[in-house]
Protein backbone atom coordinates (compact mmCIF):
# COMPACT_ATOMS: atom_id res chain seq x y z
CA UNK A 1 -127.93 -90.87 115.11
CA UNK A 2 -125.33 -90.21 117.87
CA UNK A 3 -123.49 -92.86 119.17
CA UNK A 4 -124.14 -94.19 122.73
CA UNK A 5 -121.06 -92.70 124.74
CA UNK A 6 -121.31 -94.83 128.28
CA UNK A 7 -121.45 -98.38 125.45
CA UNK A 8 -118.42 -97.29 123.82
CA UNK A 9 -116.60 -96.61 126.85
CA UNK A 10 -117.56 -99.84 128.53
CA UNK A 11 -115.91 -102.04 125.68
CA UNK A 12 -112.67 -99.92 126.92
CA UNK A 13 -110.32 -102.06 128.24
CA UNK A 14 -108.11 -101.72 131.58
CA UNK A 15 -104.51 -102.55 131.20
CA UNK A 16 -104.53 -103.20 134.66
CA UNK A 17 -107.48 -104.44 135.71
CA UNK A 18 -107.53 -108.18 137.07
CA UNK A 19 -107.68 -111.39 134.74
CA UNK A 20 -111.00 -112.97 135.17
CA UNK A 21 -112.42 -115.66 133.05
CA UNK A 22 -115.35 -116.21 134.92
CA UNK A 23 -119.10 -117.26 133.11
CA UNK A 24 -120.23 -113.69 134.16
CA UNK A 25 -117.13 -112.07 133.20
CA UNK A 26 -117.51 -113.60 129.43
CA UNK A 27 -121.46 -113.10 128.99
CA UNK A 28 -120.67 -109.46 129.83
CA UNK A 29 -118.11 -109.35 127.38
CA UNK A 30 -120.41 -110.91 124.92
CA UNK A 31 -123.23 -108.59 125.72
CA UNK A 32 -120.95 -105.84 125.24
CA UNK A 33 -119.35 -107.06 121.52
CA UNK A 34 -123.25 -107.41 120.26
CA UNK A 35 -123.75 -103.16 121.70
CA UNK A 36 -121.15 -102.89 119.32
CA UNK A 37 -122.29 -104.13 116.22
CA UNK A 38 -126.03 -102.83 116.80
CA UNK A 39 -123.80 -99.19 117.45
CA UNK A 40 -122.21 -100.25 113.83
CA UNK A 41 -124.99 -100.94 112.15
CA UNK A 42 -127.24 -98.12 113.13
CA UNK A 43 -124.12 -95.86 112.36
CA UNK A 44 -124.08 -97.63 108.53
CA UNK A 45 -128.14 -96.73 108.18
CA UNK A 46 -128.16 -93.36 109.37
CA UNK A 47 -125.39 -93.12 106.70
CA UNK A 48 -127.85 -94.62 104.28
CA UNK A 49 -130.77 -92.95 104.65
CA UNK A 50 -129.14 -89.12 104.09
CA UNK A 51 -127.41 -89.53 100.47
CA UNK A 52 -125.00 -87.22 99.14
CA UNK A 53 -126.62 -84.21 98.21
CA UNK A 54 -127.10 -83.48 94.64
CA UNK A 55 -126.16 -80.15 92.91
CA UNK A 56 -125.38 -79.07 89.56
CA UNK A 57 -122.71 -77.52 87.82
CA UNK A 58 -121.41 -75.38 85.13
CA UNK A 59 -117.51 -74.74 83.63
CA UNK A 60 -116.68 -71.53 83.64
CA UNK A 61 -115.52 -70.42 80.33
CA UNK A 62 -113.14 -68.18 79.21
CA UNK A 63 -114.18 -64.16 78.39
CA UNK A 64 -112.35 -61.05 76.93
CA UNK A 65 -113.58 -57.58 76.87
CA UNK A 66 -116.72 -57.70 78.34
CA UNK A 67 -118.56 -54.79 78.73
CA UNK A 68 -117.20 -53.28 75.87
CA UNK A 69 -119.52 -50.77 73.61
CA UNK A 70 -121.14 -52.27 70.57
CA UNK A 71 -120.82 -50.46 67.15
CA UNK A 72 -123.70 -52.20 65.82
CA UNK A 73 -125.63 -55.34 66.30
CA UNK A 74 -126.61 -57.89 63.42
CA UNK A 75 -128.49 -61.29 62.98
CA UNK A 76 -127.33 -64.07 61.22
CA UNK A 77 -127.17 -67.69 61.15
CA UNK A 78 -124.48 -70.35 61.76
CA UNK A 79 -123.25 -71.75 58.37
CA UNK A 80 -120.58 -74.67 57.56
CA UNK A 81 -118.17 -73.01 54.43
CA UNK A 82 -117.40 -76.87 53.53
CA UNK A 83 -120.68 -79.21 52.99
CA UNK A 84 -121.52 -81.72 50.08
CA UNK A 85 -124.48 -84.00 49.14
CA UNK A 86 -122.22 -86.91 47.99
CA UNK A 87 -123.60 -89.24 45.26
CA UNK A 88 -122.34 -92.07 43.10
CA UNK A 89 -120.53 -91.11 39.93
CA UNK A 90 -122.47 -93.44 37.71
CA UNK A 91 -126.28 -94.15 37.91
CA UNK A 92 -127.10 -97.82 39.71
CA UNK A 93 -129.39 -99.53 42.43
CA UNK A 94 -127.79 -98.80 45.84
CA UNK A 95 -127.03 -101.98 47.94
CA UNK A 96 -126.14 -101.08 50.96
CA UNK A 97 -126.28 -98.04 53.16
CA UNK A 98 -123.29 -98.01 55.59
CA UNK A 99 -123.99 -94.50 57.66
CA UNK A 100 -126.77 -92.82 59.62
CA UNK A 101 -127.26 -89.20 60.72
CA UNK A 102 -124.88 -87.73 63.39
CA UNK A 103 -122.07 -89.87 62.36
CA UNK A 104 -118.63 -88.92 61.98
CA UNK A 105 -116.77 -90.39 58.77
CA UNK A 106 -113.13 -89.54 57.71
CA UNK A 107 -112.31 -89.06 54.59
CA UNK A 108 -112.06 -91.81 52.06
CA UNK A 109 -114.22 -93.72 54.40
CA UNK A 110 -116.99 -95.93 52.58
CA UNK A 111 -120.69 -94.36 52.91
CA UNK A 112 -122.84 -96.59 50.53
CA UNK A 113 -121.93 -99.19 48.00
CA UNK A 114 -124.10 -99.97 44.59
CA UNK A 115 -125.30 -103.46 43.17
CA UNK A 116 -122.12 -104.61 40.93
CA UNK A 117 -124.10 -108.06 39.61
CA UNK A 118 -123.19 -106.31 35.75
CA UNK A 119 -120.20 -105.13 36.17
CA UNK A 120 -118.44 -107.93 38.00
CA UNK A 121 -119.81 -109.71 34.54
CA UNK A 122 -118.44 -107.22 32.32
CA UNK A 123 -115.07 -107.12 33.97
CA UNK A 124 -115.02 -110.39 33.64
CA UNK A 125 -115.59 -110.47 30.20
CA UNK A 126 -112.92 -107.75 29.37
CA UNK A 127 -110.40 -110.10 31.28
CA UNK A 128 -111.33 -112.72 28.53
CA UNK A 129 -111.30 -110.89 25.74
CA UNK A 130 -107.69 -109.52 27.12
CA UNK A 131 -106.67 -113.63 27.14
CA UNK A 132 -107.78 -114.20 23.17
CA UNK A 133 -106.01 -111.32 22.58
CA UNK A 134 -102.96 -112.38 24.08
CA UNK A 135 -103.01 -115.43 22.76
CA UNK A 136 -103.26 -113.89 19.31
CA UNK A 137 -100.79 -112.32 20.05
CA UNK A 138 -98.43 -115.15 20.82
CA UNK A 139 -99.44 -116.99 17.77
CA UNK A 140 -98.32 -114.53 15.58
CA UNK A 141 -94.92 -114.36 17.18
CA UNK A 142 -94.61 -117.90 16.65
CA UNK A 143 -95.34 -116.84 12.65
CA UNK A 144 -93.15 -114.15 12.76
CA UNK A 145 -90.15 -116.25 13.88
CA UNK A 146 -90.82 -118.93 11.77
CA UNK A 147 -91.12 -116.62 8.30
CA UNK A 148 -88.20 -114.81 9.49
CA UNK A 149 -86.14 -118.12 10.12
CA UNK A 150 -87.81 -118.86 6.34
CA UNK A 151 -86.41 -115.63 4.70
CA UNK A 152 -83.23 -116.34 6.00
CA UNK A 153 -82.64 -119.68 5.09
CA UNK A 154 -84.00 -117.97 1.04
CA UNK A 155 -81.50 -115.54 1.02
CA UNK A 156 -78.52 -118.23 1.51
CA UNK A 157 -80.50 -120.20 -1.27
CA UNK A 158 -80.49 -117.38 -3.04
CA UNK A 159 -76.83 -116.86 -3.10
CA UNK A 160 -76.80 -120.52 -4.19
CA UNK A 161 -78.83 -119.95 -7.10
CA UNK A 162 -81.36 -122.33 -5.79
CA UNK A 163 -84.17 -120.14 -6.05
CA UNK A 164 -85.79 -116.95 -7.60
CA UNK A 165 -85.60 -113.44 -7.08
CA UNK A 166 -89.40 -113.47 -7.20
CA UNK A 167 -89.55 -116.86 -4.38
CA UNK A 168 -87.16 -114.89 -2.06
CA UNK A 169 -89.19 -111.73 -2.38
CA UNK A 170 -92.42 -113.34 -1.45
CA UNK A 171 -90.34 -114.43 1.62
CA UNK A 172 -89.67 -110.92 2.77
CA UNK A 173 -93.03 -109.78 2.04
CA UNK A 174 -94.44 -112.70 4.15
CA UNK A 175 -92.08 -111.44 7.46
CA UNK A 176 -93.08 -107.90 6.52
CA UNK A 177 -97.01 -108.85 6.49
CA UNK A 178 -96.75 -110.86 9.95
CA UNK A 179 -94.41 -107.62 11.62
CA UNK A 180 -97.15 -105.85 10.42
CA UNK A 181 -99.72 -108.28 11.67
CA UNK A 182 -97.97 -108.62 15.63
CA UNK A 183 -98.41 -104.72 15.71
CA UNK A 184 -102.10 -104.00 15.31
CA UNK A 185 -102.46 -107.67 17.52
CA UNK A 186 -100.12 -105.92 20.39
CA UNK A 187 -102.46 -102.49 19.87
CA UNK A 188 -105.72 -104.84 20.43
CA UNK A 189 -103.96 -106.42 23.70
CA UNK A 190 -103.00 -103.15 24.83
CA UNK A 191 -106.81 -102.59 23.96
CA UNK A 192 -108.19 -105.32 25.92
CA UNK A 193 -106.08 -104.14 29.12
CA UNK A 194 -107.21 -101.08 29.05
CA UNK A 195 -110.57 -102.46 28.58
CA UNK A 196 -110.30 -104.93 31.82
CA UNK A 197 -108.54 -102.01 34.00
CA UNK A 198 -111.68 -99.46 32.79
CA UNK A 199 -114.09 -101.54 33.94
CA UNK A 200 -112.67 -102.53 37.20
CA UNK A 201 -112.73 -98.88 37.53
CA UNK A 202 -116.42 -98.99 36.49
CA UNK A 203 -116.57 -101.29 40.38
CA UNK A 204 -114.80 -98.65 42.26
CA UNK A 205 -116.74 -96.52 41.27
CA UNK A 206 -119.74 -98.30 42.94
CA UNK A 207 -118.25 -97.57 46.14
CA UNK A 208 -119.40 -94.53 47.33
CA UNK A 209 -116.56 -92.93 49.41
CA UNK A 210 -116.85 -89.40 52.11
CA UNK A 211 -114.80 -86.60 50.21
CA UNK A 212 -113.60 -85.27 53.72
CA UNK A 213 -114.03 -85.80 57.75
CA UNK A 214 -117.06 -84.73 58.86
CA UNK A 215 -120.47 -85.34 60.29
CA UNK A 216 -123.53 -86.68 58.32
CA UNK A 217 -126.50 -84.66 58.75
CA UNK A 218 -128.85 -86.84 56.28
CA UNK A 219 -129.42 -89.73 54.75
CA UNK A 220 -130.87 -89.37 51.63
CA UNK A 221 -131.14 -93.00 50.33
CA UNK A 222 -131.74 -96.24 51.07
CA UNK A 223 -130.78 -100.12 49.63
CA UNK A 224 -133.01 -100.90 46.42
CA UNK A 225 -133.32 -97.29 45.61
CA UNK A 226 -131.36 -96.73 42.38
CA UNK A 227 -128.94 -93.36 42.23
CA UNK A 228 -127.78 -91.40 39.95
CA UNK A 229 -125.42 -88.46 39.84
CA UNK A 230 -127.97 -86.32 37.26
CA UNK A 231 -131.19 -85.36 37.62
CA UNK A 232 -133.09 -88.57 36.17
CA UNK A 233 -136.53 -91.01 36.07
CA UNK A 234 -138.97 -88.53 37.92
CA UNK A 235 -139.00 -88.67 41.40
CA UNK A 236 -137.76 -92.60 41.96
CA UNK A 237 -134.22 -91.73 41.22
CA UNK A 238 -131.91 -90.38 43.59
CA UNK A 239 -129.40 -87.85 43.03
CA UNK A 240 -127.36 -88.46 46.47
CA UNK A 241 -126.40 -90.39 49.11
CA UNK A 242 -126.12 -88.56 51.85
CA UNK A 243 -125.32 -84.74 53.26
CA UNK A 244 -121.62 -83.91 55.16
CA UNK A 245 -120.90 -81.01 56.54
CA UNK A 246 -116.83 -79.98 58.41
CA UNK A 247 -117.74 -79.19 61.63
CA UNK A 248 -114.45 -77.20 61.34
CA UNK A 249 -115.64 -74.59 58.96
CA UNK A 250 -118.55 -73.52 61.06
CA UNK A 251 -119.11 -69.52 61.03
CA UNK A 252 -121.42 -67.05 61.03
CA UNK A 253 -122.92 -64.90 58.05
CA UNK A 254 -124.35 -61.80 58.78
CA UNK A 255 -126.24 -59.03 56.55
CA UNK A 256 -125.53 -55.57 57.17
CA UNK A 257 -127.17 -52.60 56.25
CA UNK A 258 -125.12 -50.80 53.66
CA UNK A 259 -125.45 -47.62 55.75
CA UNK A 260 -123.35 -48.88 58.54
CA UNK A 261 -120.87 -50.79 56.80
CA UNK A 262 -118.50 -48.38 57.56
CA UNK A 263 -118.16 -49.41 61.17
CA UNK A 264 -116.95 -53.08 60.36
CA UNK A 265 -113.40 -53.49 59.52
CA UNK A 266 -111.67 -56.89 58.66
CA UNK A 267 -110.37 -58.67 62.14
CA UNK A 268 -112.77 -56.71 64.36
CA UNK A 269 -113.64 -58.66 67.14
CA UNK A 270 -117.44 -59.44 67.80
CA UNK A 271 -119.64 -61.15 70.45
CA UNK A 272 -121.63 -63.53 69.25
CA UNK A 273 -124.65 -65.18 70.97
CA UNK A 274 -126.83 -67.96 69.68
CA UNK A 275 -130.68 -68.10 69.89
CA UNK A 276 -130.40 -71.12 71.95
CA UNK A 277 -128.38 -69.93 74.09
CA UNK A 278 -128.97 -66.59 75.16
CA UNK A 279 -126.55 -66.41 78.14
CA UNK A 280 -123.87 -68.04 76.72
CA UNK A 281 -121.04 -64.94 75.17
CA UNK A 282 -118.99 -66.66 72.01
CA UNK A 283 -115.85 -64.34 71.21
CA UNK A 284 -115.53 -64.07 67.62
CA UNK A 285 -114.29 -62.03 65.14
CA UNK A 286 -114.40 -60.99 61.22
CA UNK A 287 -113.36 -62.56 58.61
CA UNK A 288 -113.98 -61.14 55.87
CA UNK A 289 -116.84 -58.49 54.18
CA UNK A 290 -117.80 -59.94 50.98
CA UNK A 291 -117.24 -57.12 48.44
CA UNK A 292 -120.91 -56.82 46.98
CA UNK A 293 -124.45 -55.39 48.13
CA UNK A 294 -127.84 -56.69 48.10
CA UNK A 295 -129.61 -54.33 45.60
CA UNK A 296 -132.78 -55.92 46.63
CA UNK A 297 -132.19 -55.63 50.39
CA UNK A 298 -129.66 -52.72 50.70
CA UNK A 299 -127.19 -55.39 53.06
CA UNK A 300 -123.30 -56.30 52.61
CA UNK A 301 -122.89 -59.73 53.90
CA UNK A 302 -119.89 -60.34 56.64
CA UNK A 303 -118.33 -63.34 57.41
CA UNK A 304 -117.89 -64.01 61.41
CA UNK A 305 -115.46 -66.67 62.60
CA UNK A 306 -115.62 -68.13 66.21
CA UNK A 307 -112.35 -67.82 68.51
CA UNK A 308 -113.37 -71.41 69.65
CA UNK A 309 -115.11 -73.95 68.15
CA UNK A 310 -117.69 -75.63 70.38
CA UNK A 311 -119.80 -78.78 69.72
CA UNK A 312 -123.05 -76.83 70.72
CA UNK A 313 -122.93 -74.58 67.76
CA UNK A 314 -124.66 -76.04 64.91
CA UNK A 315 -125.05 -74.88 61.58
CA UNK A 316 -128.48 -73.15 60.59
CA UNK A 317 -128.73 -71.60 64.47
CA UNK A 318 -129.81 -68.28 64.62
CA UNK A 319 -126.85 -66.07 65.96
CA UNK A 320 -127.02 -62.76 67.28
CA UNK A 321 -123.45 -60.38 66.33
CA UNK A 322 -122.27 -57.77 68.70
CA UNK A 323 -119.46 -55.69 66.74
CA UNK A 324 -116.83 -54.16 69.67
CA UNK A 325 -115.50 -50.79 69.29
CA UNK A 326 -112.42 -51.55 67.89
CA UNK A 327 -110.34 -48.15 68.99
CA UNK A 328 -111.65 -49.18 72.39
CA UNK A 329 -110.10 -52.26 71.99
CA UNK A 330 -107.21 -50.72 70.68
CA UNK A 331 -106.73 -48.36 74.00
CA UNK A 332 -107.89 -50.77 76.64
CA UNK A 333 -106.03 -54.13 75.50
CA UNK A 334 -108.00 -57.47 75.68
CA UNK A 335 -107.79 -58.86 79.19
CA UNK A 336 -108.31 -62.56 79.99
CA UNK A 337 -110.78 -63.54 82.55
CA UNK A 338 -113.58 -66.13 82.75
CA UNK A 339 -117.32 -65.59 82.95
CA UNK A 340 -119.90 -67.70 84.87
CA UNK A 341 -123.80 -66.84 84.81
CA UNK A 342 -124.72 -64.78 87.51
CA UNK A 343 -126.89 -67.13 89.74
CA UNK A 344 -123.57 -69.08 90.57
CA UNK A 345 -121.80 -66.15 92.84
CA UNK A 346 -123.13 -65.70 96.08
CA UNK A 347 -123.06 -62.13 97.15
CA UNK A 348 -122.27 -60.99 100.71
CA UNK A 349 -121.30 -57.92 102.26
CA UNK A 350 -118.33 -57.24 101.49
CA UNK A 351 -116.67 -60.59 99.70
CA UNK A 352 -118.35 -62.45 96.87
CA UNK A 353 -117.65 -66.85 96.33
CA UNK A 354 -118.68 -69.63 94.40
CA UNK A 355 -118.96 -73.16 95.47
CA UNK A 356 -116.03 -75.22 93.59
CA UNK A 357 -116.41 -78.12 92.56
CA UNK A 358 -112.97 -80.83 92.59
CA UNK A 359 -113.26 -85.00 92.86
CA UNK A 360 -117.08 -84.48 94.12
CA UNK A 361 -115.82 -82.29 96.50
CA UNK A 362 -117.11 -78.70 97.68
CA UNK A 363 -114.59 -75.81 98.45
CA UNK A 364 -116.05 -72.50 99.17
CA UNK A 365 -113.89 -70.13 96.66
CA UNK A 366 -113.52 -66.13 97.00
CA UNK A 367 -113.78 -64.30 94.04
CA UNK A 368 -113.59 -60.82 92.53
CA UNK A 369 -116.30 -59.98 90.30
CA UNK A 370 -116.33 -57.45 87.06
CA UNK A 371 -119.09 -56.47 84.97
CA UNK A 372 -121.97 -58.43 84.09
CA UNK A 373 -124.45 -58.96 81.32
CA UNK A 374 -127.06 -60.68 79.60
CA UNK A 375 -127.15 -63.02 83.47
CA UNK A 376 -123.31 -63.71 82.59
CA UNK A 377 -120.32 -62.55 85.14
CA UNK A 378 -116.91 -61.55 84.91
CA UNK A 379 -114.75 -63.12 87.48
CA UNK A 380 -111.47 -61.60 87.75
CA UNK A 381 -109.57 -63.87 89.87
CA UNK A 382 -110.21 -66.96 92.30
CA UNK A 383 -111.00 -69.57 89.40
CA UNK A 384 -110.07 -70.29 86.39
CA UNK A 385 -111.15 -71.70 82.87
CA UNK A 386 -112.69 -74.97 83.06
CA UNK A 387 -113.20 -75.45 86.77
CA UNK A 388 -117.14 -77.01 88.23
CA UNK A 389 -118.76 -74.38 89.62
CA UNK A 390 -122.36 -75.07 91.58
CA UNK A 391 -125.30 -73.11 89.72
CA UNK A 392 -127.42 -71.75 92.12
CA UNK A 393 -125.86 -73.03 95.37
CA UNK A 394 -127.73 -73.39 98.46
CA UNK A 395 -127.49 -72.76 102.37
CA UNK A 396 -126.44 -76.10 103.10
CA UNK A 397 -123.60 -76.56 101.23
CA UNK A 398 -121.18 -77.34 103.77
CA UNK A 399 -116.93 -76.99 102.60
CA UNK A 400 -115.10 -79.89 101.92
CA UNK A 401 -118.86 -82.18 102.05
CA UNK A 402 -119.04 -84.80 99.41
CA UNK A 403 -121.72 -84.43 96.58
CA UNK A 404 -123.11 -86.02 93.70
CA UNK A 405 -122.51 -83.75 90.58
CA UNK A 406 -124.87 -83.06 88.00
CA UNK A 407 -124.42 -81.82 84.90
CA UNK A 408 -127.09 -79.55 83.56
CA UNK A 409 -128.50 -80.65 80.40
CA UNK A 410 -128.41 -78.15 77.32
């Protein structure tokens, strides 16, 4: 809505016009005040009623020899090297179930704990039996001393005449019987701690604990189930806890026919593309080729690691391999550029852009283009890795409007 002009300039105000304060003078003044807030207000609901216009964006990601000739093309699927079905190491009814799919535990961190009613009795019980034997133990030092005090007072009385050869070597014999006696009581004490510090073992045990950092992708048990690390009591026993899987040792196995082995070397740098993501190009390279065939299948697997990790490759995904010509790489060095799909360039004669997008802001960018594939472009120079670009922009978009940005969902 367009402001009215002739209102605004009325509420102007002339330096050197006369001072009036006359009724008519002030109603006018009034009347003109209340043109100005109705101006204000109509201003604020045009505003209102056209909202920021919505668009959606992508990040344009980071690319290296595109359009470079394939050797040979494979099929695979995303693996994780590193993954363990944890379980208790003794058999028990689980208590309580601390994790749920999808979450991330560090190492050492507690998944599950087992019922510890018995063996919170049983350490208790080796603590006791540790105190009887201790206090065995102390009586027979008190023995000791006093046969030893005994034998020595004999021997003076021997010297004296005062008693027998035979009395003073029942004396001895008594001190030797009693040294004898403190050992094998010091050997059951030693015993009995070692019994009290097995058992408290047996509690830690209970506690079932992640091996590394990683991301649970099942939970295989619940409280009041019992566990147990074997194989046991049918199908009401279970032999885990949960599955964990490192994120970080996500890669990609691929089987190749033995006939074209010969075109894979270690290092050689691959494209690969996920299933689920068709348009989306994942530099890679390999790792290793596992030094055995398939006799059955005629294949050699290969081992494909990803440049960059990235939180939308998950293990199991199908994964489609592109191996690069490596003496092409070799001739032609790897350039760095970034890649966008093609719908977000807008093509004109002569210059090529892309609507950026900074602090909800348009800017109308120029860029130069380079090859493009599988609905993905090269673009050489104008932005760079990471920035918002709008996916298929419209006619509208105006530089430097405001928008609300949207992020397309995967």
């Amino acid at each position: 809505m367009a402001l009215d002009q002739n209102a605004l300039n009325s509420l102007r105000i002339e330096r050197n016009a006369p001072h009036s304060n006359t009724p008519h003078s002030r109603g006018t003044a009034i009347k003109l005040i209340v043109v100005a807030v109705i101006l204000l207000v109509a201003a604020g609901l045009w505003r209102s009623s056209h909202p920021l216009i919505e668009v959606e964006v992508t990040s344009a990601t980071s690319t290296r020899n595109m359009g470079t000739n394939a050797v040979l093309d494979a099929s695979g699927y995303v693996v994780a090297r590193r993954q363990a079905t944890v379980s208790a190491k003794v058999t028990g009814k689980v208590s309580e179930v601390l994790i749920e799919e999808g979450m991330r535990v560090k190492a050492g961190q507690i998944l599950a704990t087992l019922d510890t009613s018995t063996t919170d009795r049983q350490v208790e019980l080796s603590k006791q039996q540790a105190l009887a034997a201790k206090a065995a133990l102390s009586q027979s030092k008190v023995r000791l001393e006093e046969a030893q005090r005994a034998a020595h007072r004999g021997e003076q009385l021997r010297t004296e005449h005062l008693i027998s050869e035979a009395e003073f070597d029942g004396l001895q014999s008594t001190v030797a019987a009693l040294q004898a006696q403190l050992q094998a009581l010091q050997s059951q004490f030693d015993v009995a701690q070692a019994n009290v510090e097995l058992q408290q073992q047996n509690i830690s045990d209970l506690t079932v604990r992640a091996p590394f950092t990683g991301v649970v992708i099942s939970k295989d048990a619940q409280p009041g189930e019992m566990i147990s690390p074997i194989s046991a009591g049918g199908g009401f026993t279970r032999t885990g806890i949960a599955t964990i899987v490192d994120m970080d040792s996500r890669e990609v196995e691929v089987d190749v026919n033995e006939s074209f082995i010969n075109r894979i070397t270690d290092e050689q740098k691959t494209e690969a593309t996920l299933d689920a993501y068709p348009e989306w190009t994942i530099p890679s390279h390999v790792i290793s080729i596992v030094p055995t065939a398939d006799r059955q299948k005629a294949t050699v697997k290969v081992r494909i690691g990803f440049d960059q990790l990235d939180p939308r490759i998950l293990p199991d995904m199908g994964v489609k391999v592109r191996f690069l010509d490596h003496t092409e790489i070799t001739t032609n060095p790897a350039h760095q550029a970034v890649e966008l799909p093609s719908n977000c360039v807008i093509r004109t004669t002569g210059n090529n852009y892309v609507w950026r997008v900074t602090n909800n802001t348009l800017e109308k960018v120029a860029v130069s283009t380079g090859s493009e594939h599988s609905n993905r472009i090269e673009i050489l120079s104008g932005i760079q890795t990471g920035d918002s670009v709008v996916i298929q922009p419209s006619e509208t978009l105006i530089d430097g409007a405001k928008v609300k940005v949207k992020i397309p969902s995967p």
